[in-house]
PDB file of N, CA and C in Angstrom:
ATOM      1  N   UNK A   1     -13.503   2.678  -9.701  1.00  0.00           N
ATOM      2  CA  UNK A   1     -14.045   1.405  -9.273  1.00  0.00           C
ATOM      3  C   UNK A   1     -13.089   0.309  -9.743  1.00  0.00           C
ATOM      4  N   UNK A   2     -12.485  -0.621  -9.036  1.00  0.00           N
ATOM      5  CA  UNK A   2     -12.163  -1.728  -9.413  1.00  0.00           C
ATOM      6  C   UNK A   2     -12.795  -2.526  -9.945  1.00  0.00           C
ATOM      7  N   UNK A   3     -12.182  -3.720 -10.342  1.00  0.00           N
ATOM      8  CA  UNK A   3     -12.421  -4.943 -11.047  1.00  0.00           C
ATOM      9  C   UNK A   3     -14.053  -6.108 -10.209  1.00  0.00           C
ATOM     10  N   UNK A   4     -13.534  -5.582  -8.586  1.00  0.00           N
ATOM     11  CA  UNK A   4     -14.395  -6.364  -7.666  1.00  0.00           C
ATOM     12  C   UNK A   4     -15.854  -5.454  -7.528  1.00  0.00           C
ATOM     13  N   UNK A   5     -16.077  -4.466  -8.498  1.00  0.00           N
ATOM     14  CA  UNK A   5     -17.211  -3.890  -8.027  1.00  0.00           C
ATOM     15  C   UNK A   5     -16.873  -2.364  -6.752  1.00  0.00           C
ATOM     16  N   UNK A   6     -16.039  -2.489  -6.319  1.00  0.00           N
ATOM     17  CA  UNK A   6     -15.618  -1.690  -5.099  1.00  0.00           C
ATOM     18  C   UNK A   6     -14.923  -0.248  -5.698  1.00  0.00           C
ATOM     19  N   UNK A   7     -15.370   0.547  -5.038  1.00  0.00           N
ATOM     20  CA  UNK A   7     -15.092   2.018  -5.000  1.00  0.00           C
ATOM     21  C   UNK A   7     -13.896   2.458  -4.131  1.00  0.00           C
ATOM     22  N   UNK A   8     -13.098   2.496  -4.278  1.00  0.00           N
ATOM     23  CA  UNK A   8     -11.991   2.848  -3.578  1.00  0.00           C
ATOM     24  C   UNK A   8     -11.277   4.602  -3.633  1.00  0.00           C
ATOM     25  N   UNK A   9     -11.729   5.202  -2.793  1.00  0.00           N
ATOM     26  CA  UNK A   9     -10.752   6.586  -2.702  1.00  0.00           C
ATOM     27  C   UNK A   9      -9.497   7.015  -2.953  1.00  0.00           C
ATOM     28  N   UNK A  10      -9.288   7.836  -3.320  1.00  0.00           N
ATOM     29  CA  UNK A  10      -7.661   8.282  -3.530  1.00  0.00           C
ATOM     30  C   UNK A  10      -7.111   8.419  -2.307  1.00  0.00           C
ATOM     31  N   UNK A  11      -7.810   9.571  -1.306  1.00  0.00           N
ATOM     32  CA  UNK A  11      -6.899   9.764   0.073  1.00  0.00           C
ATOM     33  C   UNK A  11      -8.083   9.278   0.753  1.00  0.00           C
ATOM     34  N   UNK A  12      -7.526   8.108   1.819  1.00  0.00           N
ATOM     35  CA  UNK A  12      -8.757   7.568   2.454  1.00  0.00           C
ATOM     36  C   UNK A  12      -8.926   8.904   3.948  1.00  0.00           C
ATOM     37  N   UNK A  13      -7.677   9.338   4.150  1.00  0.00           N
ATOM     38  CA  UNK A  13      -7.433  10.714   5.146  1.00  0.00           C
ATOM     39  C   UNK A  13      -8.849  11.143   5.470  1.00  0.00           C
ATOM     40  N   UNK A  14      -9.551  11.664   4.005  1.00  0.00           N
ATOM     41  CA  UNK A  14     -10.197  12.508   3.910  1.00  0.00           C
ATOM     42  C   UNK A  14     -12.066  12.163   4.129  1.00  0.00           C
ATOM     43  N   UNK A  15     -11.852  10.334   4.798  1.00  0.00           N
ATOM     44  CA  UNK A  15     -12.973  10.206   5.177  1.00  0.00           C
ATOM     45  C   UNK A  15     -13.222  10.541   6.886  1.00  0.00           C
ATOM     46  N   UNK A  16     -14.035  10.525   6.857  1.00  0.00           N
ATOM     47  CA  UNK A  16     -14.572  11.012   8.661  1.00  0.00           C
ATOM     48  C   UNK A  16     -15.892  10.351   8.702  1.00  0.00           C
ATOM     49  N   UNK A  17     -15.869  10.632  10.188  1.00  0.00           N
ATOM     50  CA  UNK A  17     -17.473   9.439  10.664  1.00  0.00           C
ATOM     51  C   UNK A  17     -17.661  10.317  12.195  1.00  0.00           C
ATOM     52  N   UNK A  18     -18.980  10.248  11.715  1.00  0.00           N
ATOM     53  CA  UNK A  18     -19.151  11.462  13.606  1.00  0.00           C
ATOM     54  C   UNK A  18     -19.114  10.023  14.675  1.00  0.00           C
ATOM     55  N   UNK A  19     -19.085  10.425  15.580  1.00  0.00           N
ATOM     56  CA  UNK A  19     -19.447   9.404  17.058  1.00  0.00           C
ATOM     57  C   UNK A  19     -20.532   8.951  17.158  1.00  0.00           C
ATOM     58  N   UNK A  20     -21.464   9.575  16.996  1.00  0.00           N
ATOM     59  CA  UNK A  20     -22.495   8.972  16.692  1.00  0.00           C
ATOM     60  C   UNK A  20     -22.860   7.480  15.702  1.00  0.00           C
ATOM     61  N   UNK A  21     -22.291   7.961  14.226  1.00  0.00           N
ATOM     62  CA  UNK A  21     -22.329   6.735  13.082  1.00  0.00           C
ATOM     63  C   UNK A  21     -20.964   6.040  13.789  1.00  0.00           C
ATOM     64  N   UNK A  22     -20.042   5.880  14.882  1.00  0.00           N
ATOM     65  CA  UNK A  22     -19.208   5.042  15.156  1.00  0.00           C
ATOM     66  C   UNK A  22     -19.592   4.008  16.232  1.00  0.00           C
ATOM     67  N   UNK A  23     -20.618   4.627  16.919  1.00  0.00           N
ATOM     68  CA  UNK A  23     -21.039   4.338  17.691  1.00  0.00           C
ATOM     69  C   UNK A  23     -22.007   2.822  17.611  1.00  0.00           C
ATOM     70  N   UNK A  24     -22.735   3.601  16.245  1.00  0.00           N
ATOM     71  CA  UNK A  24     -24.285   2.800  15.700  1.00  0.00           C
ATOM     72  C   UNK A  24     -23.106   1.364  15.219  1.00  0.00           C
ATOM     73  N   UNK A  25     -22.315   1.989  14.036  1.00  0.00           N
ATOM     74  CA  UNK A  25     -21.234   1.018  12.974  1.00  0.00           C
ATOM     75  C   UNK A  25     -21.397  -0.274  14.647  1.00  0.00           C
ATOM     76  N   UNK A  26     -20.101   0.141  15.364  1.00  0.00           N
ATOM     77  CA  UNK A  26     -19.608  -0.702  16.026  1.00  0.00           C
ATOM     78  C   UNK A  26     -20.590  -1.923  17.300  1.00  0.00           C
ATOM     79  N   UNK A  27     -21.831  -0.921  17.209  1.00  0.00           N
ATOM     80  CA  UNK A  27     -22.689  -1.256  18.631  1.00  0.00           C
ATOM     81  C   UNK A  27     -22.037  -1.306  19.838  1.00  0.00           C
ATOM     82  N   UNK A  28     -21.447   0.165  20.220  1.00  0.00           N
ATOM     83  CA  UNK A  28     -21.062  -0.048  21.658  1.00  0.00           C
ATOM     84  C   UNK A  28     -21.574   1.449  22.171  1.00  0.00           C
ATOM     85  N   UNK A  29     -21.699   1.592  23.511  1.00  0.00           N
ATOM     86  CA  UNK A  29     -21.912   2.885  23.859  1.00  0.00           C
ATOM     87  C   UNK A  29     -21.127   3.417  24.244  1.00  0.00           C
ATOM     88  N   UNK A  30     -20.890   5.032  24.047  1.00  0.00           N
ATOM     89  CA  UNK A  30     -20.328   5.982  23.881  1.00  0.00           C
ATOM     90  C   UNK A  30     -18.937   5.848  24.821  1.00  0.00           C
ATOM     91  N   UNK A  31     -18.946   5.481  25.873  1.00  0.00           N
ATOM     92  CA  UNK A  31     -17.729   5.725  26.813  1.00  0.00           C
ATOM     93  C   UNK A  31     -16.533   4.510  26.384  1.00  0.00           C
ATOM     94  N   UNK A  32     -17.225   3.272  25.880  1.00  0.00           N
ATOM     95  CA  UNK A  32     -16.648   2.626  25.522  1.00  0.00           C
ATOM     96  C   UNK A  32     -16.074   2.744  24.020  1.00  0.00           C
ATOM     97  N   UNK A  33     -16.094   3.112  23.113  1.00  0.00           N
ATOM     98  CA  UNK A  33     -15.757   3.992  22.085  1.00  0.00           C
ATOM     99  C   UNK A  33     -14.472   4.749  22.694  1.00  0.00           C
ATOM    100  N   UNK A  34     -14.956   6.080  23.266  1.00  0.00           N
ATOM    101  CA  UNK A  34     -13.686   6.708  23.467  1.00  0.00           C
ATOM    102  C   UNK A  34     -12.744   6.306  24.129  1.00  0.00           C
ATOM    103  N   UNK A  35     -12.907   5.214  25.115  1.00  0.00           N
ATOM    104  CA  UNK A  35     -11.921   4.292  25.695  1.00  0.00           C
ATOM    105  C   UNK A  35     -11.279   3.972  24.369  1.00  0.00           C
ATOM    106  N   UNK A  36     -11.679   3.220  23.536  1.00  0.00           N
ATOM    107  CA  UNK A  36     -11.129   2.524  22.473  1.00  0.00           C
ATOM    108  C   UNK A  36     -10.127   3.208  21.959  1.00  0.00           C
ATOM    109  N   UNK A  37     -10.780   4.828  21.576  1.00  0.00           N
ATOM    110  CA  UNK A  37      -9.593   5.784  21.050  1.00  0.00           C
ATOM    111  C   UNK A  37      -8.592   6.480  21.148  1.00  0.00           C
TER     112      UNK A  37
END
């Protein structure tokens, strides 16, 4: 943890997020998402 309260990872690599929680995070639906990617 830093100084600011914040948790910071060693390898950020090793985070992942399904489509679903990217979906909800961003508020867009699905086709528009994978456009994005």
């Amino acid at each position: 943890m830093n100084p600011d309260n914040i948790i910071m990872t060693e390898n950020v690599t090793d985070i992942w997020m399904s489509e679903p929680e990217l979906v909800e995070l961003f508020g867009v639906i699905v086709p528009t998402l994978r456009a994005a990617i």
